[in-house]
C-alpha atoms as a PDB file:
ATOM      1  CA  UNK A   1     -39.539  28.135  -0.303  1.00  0.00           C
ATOM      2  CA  UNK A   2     -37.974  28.648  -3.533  1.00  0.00           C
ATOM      3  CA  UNK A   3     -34.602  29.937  -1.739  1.00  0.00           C
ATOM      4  CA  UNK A   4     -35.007  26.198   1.158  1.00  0.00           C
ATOM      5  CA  UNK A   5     -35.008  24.442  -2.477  1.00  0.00           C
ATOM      6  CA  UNK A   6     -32.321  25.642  -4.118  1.00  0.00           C
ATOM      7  CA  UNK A   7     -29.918  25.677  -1.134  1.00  0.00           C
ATOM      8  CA  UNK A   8     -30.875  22.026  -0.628  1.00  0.00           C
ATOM      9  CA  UNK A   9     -30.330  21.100  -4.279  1.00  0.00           C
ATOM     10  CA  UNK A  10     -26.932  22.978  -4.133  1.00  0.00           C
ATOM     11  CA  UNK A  11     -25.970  21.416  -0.908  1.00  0.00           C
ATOM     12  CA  UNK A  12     -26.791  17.471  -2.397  1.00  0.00           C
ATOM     13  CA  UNK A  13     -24.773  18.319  -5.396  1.00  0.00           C
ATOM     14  CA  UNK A  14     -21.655  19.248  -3.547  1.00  0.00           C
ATOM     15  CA  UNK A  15     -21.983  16.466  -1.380  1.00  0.00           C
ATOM     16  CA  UNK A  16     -22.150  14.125  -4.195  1.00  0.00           C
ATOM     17  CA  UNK A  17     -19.237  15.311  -5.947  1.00  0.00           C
ATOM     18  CA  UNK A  18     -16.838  15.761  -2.666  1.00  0.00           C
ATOM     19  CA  UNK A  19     -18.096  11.796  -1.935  1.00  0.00           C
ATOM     20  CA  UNK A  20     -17.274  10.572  -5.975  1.00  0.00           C
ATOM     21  CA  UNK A  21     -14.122  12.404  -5.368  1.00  0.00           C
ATOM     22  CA  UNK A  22     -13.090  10.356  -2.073  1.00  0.00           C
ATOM     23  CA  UNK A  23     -14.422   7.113  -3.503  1.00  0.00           C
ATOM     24  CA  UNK A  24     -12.246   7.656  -6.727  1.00  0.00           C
ATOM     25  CA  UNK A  25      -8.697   8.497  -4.559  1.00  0.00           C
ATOM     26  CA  UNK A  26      -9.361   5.434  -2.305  1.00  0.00           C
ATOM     27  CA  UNK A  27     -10.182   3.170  -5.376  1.00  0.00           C
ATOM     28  CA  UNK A  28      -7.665   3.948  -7.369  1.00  0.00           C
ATOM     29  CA  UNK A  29      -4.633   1.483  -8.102  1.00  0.00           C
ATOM     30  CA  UNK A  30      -1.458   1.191  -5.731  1.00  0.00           C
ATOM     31  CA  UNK A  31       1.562   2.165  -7.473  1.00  0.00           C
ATOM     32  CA  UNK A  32       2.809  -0.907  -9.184  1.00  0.00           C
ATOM     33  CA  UNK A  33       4.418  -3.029  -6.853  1.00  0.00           C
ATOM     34  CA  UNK A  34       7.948  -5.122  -7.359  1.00  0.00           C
ATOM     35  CA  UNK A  35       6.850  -9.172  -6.120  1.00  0.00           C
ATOM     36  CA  UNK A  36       9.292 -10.483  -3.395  1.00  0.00           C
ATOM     37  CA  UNK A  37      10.677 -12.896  -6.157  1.00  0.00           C
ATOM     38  CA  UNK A  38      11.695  -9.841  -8.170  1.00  0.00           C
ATOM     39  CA  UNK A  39      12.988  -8.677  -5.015  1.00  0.00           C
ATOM     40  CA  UNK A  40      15.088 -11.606  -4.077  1.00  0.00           C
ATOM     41  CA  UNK A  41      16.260 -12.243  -7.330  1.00  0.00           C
ATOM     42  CA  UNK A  42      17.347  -8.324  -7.895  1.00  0.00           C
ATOM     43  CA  UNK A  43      18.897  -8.253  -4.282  1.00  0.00           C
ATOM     44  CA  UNK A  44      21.130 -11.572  -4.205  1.00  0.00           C
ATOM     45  CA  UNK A  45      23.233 -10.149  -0.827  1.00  0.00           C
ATOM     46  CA  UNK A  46      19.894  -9.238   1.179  1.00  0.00           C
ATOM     47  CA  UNK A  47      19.289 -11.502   3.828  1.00  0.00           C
ATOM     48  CA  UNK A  48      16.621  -9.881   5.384  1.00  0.00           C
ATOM     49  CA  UNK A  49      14.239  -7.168   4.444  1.00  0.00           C
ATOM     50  CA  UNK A  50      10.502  -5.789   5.116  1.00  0.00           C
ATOM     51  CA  UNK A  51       7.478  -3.697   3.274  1.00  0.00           C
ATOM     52  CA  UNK A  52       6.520  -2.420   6.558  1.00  0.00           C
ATOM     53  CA  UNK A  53       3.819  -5.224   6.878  1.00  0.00           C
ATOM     54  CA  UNK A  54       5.990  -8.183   7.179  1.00  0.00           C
ATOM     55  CA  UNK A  55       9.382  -9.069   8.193  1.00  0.00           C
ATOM     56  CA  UNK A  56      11.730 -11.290   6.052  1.00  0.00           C
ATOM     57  CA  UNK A  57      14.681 -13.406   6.286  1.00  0.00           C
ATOM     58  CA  UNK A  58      16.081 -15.612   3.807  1.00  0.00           C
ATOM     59  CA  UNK A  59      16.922 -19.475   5.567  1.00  0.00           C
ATOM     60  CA  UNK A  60      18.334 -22.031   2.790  1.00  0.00           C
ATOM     61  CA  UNK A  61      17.598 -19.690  -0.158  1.00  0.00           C
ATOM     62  CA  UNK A  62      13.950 -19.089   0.762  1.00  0.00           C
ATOM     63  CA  UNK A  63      11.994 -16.538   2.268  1.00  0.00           C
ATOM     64  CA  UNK A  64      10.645 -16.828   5.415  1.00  0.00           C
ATOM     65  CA  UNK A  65       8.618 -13.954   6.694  1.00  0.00           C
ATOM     66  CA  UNK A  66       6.575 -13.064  10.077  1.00  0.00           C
ATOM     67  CA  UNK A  67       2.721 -12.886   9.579  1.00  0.00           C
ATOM     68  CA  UNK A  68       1.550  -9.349   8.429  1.00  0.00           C
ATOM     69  CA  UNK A  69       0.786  -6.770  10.827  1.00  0.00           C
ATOM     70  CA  UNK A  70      -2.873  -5.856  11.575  1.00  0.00           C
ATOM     71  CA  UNK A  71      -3.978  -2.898   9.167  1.00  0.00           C
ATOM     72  CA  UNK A  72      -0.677  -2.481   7.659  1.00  0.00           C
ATOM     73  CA  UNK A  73       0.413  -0.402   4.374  1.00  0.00           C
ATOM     74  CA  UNK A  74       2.085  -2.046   1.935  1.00  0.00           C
ATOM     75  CA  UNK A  75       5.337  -0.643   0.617  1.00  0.00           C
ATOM     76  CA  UNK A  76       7.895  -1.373  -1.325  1.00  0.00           C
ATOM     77  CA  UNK A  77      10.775  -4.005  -0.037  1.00  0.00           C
ATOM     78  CA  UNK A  78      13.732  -2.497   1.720  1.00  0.00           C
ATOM     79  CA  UNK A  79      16.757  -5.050   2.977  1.00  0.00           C
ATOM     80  CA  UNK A  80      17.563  -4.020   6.258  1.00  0.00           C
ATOM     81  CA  UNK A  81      20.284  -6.612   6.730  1.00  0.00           C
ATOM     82  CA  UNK A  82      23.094  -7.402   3.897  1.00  0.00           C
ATOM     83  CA  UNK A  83      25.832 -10.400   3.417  1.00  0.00           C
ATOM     84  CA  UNK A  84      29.422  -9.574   4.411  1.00  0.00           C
ATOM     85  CA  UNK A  85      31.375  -9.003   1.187  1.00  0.00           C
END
C-alpha cells in the first residue's frame, strides 16, 4: 500500500508541474508588437501589407483592412505591395 501511495503522490506531482509549465508558456507575453500607425508612419511607400490575420491597403492615406481571419496568429506587419519610385 505504501508503494500504490507513493507512486500516486509522485505521479500528481509531475502532473502538476508539466501543467504549471504549459500554463506559464501559453500565458506568457507576445513579443512586443510594432502598432499599424508605427507601421504606416515607418513605411511611407507601402501601400498594402498584412500580419497574417488581416489584409491592408492604404485608400486616401488611411488604412483599410479586411476583417481578421478566424483563429489567426498575429505577426508582425509585412508590405506586400510598394509605390513605384
Amino acid at each position: 500500500m505504501t508503494l500504490l501511495r507513493s507512486f500516486i503522490f509522485t505521479a500528481v506531482v509531475v502532473l502538476s508541474l508539466s501543467a504549471a509549465s504549459v500554463s506559464t508558456a501559453a500565458d506568457a507575453p507576445p513579443a512586443e508588437e510594432q502598432s499599424m500607425a508605427d507601421f504606416i508612419r515607418n513605411n511611407p511607400g507601402c501601400l498594402e501589407f498584412n500580419d497574417q490575420c488581416s489584409i491592408c491597403a492604404m485608400v486616401d492615406g488611411r488604412a483599410e483592412c479586411s476583417t481578421p481571419r478566424i483563429a489567426c496568429v498575429k505577426k508582425p506587419y509585412v508590405c506586400t505591395r510598394r509605390a513605384d519610385k
